[in-house]
Protein backbone atom coordinates (compact mmCIF):
# COMPACT_ATOMS: atom_id res chain seq x y z
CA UNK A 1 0.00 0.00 0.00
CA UNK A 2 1.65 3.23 -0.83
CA UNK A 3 1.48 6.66 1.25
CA UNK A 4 -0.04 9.89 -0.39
CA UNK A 5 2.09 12.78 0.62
CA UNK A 6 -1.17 14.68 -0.30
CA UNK A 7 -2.78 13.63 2.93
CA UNK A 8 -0.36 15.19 4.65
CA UNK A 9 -0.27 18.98 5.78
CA UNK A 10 3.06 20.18 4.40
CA UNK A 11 3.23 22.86 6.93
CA UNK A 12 2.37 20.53 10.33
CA UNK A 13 4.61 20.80 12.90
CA UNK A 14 4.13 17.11 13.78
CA UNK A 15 7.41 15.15 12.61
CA UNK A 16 6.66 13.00 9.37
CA UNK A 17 7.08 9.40 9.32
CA UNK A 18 10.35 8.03 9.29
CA UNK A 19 10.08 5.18 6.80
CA UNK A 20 12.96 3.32 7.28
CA UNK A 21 11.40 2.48 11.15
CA UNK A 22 8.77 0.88 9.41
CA UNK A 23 11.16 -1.04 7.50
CA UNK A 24 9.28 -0.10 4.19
CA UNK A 25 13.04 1.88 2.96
CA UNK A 26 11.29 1.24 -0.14
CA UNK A 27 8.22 2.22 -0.34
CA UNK A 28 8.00 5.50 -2.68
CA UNK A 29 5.36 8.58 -1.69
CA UNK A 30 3.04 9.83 -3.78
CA UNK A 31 0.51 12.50 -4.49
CA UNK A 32 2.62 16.50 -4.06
CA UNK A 33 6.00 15.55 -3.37
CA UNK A 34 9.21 17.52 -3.80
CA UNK A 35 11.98 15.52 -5.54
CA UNK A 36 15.84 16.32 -5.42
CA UNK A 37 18.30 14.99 -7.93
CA UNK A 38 21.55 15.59 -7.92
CA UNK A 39 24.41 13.93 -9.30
CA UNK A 40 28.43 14.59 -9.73
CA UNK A 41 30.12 17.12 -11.72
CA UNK A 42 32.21 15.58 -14.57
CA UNK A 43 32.52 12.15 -12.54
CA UNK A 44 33.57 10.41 -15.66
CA UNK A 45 36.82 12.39 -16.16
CA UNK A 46 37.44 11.88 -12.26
CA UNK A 47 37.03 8.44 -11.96
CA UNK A 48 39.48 8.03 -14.89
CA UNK A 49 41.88 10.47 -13.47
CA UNK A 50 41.40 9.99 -9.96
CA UNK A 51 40.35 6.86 -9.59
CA UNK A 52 41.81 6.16 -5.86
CA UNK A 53 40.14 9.29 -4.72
CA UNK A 54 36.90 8.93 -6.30
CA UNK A 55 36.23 5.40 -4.76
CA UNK A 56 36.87 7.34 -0.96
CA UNK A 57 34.24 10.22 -2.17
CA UNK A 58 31.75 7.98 -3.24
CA UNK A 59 32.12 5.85 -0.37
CA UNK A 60 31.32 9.33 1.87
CA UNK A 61 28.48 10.13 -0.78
CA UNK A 62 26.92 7.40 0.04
CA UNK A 63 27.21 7.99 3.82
CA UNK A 64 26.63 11.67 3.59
CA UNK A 65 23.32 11.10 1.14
CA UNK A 66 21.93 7.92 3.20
CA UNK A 67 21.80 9.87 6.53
CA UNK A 68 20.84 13.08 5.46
CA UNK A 69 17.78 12.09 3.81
CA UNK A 70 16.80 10.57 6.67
CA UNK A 71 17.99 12.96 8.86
CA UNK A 72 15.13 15.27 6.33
CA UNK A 73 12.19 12.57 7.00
CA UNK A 74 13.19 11.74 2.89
CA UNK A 75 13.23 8.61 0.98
CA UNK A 76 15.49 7.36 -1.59
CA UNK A 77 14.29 5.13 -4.64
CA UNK A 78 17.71 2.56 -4.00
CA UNK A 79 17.19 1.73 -7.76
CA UNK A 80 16.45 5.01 -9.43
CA UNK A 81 19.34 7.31 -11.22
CA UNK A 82 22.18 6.75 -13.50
CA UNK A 83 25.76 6.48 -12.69
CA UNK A 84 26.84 8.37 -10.17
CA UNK A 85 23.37 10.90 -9.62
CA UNK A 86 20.59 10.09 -7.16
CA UNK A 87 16.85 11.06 -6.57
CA UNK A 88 15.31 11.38 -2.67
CA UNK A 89 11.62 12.71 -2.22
CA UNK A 90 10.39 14.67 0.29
CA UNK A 91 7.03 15.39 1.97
CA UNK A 92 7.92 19.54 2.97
CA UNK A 93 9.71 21.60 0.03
CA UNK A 94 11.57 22.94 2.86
CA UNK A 95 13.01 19.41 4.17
CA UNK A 96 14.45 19.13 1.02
CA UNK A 97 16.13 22.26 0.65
CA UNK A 98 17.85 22.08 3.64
CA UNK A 99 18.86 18.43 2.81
CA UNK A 100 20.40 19.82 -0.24
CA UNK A 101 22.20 22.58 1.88
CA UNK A 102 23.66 20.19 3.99
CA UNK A 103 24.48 18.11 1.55
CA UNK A 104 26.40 20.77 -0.09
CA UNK A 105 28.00 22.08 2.59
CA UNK A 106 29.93 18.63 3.44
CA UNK A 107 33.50 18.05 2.70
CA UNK A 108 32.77 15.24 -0.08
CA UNK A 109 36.11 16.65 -2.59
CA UNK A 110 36.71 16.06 -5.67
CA UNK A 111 32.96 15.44 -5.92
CA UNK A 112 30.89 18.20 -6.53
CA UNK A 113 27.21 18.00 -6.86
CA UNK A 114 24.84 18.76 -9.01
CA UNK A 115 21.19 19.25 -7.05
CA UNK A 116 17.72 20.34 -8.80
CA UNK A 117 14.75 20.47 -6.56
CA UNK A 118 11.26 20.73 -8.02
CA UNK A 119 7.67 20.13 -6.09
CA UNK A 120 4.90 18.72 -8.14
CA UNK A 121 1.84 15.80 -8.22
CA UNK A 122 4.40 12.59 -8.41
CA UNK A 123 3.66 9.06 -10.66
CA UNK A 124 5.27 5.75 -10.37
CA UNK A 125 6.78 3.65 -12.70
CA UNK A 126 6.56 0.73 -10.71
CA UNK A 127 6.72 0.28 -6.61
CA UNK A 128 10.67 1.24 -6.80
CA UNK A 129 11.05 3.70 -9.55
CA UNK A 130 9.35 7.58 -10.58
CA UNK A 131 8.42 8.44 -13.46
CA UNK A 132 6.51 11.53 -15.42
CA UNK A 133 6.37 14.89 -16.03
CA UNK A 134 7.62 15.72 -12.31
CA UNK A 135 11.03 13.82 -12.25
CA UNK A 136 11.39 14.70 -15.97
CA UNK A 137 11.44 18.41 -14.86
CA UNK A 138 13.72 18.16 -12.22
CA UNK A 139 16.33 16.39 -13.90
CA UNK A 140 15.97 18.88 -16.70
CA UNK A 141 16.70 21.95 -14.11
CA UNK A 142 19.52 20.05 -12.34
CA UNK A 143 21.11 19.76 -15.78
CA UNK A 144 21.59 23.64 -15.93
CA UNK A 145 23.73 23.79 -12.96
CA UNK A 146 27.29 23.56 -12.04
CA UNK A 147 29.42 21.66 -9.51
CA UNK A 148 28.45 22.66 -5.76
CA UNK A 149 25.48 24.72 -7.21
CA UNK A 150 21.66 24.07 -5.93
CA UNK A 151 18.40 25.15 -8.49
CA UNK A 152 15.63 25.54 -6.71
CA UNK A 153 12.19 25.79 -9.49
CA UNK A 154 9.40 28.58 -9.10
CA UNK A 155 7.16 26.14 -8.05
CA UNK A 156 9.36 25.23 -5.04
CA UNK A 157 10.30 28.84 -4.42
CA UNK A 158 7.33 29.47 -3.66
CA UNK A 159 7.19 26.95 -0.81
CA UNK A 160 10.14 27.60 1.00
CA UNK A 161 10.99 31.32 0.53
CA UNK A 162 10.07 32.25 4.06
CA UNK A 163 11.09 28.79 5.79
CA UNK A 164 14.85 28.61 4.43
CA UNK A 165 17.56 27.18 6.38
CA UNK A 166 19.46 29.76 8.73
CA UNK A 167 21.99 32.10 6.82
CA UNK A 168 20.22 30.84 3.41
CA UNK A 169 19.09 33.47 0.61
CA UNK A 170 17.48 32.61 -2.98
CA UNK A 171 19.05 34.56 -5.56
CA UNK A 172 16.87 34.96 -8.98
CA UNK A 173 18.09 33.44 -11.88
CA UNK A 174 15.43 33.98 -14.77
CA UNK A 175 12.91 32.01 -16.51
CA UNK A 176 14.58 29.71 -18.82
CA UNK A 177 13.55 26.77 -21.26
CA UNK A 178 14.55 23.16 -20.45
CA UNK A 179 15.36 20.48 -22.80
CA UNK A 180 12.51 18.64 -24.41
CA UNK A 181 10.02 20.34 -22.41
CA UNK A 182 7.49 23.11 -23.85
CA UNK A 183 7.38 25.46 -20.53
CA UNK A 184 10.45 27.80 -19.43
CA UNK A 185 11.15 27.46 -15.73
CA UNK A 186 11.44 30.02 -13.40
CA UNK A 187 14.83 29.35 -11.82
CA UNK A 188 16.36 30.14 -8.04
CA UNK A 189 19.75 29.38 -6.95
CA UNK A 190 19.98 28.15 -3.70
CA UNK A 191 22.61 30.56 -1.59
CA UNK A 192 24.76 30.59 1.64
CA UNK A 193 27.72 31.88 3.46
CA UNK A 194 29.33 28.04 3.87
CA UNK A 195 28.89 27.76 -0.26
CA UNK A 196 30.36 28.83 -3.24
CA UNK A 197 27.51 31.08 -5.40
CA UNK A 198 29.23 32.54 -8.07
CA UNK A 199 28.95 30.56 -10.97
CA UNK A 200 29.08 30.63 -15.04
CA UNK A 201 25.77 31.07 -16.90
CA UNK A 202 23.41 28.06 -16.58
CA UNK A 203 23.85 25.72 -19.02
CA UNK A 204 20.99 26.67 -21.38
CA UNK A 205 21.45 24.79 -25.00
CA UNK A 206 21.41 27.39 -28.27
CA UNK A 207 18.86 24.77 -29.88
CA UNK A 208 16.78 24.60 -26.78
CA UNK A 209 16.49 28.81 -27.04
CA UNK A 210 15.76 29.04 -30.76
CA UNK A 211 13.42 26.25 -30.79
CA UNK A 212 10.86 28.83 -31.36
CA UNK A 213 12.87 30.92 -34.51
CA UNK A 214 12.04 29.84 -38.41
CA UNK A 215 14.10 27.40 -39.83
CA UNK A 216 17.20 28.15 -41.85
CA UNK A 217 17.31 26.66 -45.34
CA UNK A 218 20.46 28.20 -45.98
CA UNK A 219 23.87 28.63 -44.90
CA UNK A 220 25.04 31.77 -42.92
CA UNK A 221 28.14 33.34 -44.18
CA UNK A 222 30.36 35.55 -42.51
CA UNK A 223 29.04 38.70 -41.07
CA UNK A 224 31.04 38.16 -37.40
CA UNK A 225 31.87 41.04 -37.42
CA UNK A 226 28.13 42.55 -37.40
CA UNK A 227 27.39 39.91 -34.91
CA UNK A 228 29.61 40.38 -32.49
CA UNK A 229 28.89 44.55 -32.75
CA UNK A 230 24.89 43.37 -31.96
CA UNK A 231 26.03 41.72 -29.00
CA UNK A 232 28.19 44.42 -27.87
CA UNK A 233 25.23 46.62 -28.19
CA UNK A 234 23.22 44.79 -26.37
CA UNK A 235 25.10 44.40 -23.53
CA UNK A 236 24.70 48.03 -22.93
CA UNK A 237 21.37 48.86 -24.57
CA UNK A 238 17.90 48.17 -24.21
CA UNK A 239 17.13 48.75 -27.40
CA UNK A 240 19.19 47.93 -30.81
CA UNK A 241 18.13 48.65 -34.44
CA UNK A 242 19.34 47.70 -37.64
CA UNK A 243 19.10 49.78 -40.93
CA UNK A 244 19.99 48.97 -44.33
CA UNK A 245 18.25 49.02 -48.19
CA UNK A 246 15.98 45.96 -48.89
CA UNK A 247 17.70 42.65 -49.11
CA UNK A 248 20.56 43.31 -47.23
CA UNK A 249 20.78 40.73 -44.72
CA UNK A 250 18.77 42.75 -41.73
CA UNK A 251 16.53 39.81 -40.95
CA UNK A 252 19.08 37.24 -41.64
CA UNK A 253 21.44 38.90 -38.94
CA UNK A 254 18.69 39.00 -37.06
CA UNK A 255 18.03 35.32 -36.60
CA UNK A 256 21.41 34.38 -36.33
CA UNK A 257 21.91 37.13 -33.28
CA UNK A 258 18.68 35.96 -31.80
CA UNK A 259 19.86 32.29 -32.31
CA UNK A 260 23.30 32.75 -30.54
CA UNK A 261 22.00 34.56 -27.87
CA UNK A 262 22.90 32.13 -25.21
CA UNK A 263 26.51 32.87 -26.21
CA UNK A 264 25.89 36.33 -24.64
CA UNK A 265 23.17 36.69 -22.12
CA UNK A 266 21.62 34.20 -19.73
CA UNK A 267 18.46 32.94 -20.73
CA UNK A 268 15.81 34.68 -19.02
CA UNK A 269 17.56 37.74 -18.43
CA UNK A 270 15.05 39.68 -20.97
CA UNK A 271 12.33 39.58 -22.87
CA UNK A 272 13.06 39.87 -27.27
CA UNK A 273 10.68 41.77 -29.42
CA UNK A 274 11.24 41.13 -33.03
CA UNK A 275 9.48 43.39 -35.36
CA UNK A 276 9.78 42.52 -38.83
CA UNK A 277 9.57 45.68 -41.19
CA UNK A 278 11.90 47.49 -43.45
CA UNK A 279 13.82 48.58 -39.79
CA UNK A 280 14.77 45.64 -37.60
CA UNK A 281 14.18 46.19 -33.65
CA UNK A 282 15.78 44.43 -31.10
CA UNK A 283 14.39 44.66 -27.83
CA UNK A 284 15.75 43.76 -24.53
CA UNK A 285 14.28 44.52 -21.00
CA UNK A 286 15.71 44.34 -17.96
């Protein structure tokens, strides 16, 4: 018989069941759950490089993970995630947060993990294993992180934004698309003292932001040199435009600036207006 995490008030101050002492480790919640994946930063370069090390880390991991989802009334699918990554749900958004804070915060080198947390109505695959729209998301926001970073989506922002761990901030990140999925995410970055937080630009794929462009029958030839002065005038303007006679290339730049956007600017950090008339517009607000 499974347990809805639906029935039960996410913001009780009654302690949630520990699973594991009713030795049912693997049963799997269901109903509104938040889910955190996480996995290690370029662990197949380690393991061939450091291969003594890495077998040490990922003996901690283990230990570190094991008892602090537990420690966070969470519960790990054994069988669920690939290599070296791992999934753990959670009843309160908040639980899970600070699970991936402290998981963060301990001394696990070389590894560095990856964590996406997302809160949404969960399915199963089978009595072991998630599946749907829910862990799909998740995984897709953990994948635009870095090493020792923590994404936090809009839906889980919302949950824990006045119940974060001690010394904790959210930092705004943008709305951004995710791979293979039609709806942008809103994206927070999970912050503290104890933690790096300055990182590179998510990792937002050029195909995944110009899914939405026309296609390109055509090759595009040369012109850097006008595409690298459109993104030098965008970094410092809100508003760009491009004149020229009839069939000089405006709309073609156009596309090809919009398409290697990602190259410049975050996704999410504006919102493009293309206007299509004999005077191209750029827009960009911030």
């Amino acid at each position: 018989m499974l347990a809805s995490m639906s029935d039960i008030e996410p913001c009780a101050d009654a302690p949630l069941v520990d699973w594991s002492d009713l030795g049912v480790s693997g049963l799997l919640p269901t109903g509104t759950v938040t889910l955190l994946l996480a996995d290690v930063e370029g662990s197949t370069r380690l393991w061939e490089t450091q291969p003594v090390e890495m077998t040490a880390a990922i003996a901690r991991l283990n230990h570190v993970v094991s008892n602090t989802i537990a420690a966070h009334d969470g519960v790990r699918p054994v069988e669920q995630g690939e290599g070296d990554s791992f999934v753990a749900a959670f009843a309160r958004a908040s639980d899970a947060v600070a699970a991936a804070l402290e998981m963060q915060r301990a001394p696990l080198a070389p590894i560095r993990l990856r964590i996406g947390v997302h809160t949404g109505e969960i399915q199963l695959r089978d009595d072991a294993n998630y599946a749907g729209p829910t862990i799909n998301r998740t995984a897709r926001l953990r994948d635009l992180g870095h090493g020792g970073q923590t994404l936090l989506s809009g839906a889980t922002e919302q949950m824990v934004v006045d119940r974060l761990p001690e010394g904790a901030w959210l930092t705004d990140l943008g709305s951004h698309p995710l791979r293979d999925l039609p709806r942008p995410e809103r994206v927070v970055q999970l912050c503290h003292p104890d933690l790096v937080n300055d990182f590179p630009p998510l990792r937002v794929t050029t195909t995944a932001v110009s899914q939405r462009l026309p296609a390109q029958f055509t090759s595009f030839v040369g012109r850097n040199g006008e595409l690298t002065q459109v993104r030098e005038l965008l970094a410092d303007n809100r508003l760009v435009t491009v004149t020229g006679a009839g069939g000089a290339g405006k709309t073609r730049l156009g596309y090809k600036s919009r398409a290697s956007w990602p190259a410049s600017f975050p996704a999410g950090s504006g919102t493009w207006i293309w206007h299509r008339s004999p005077t191209q517009i750029w827009c960009r607000s911030q």
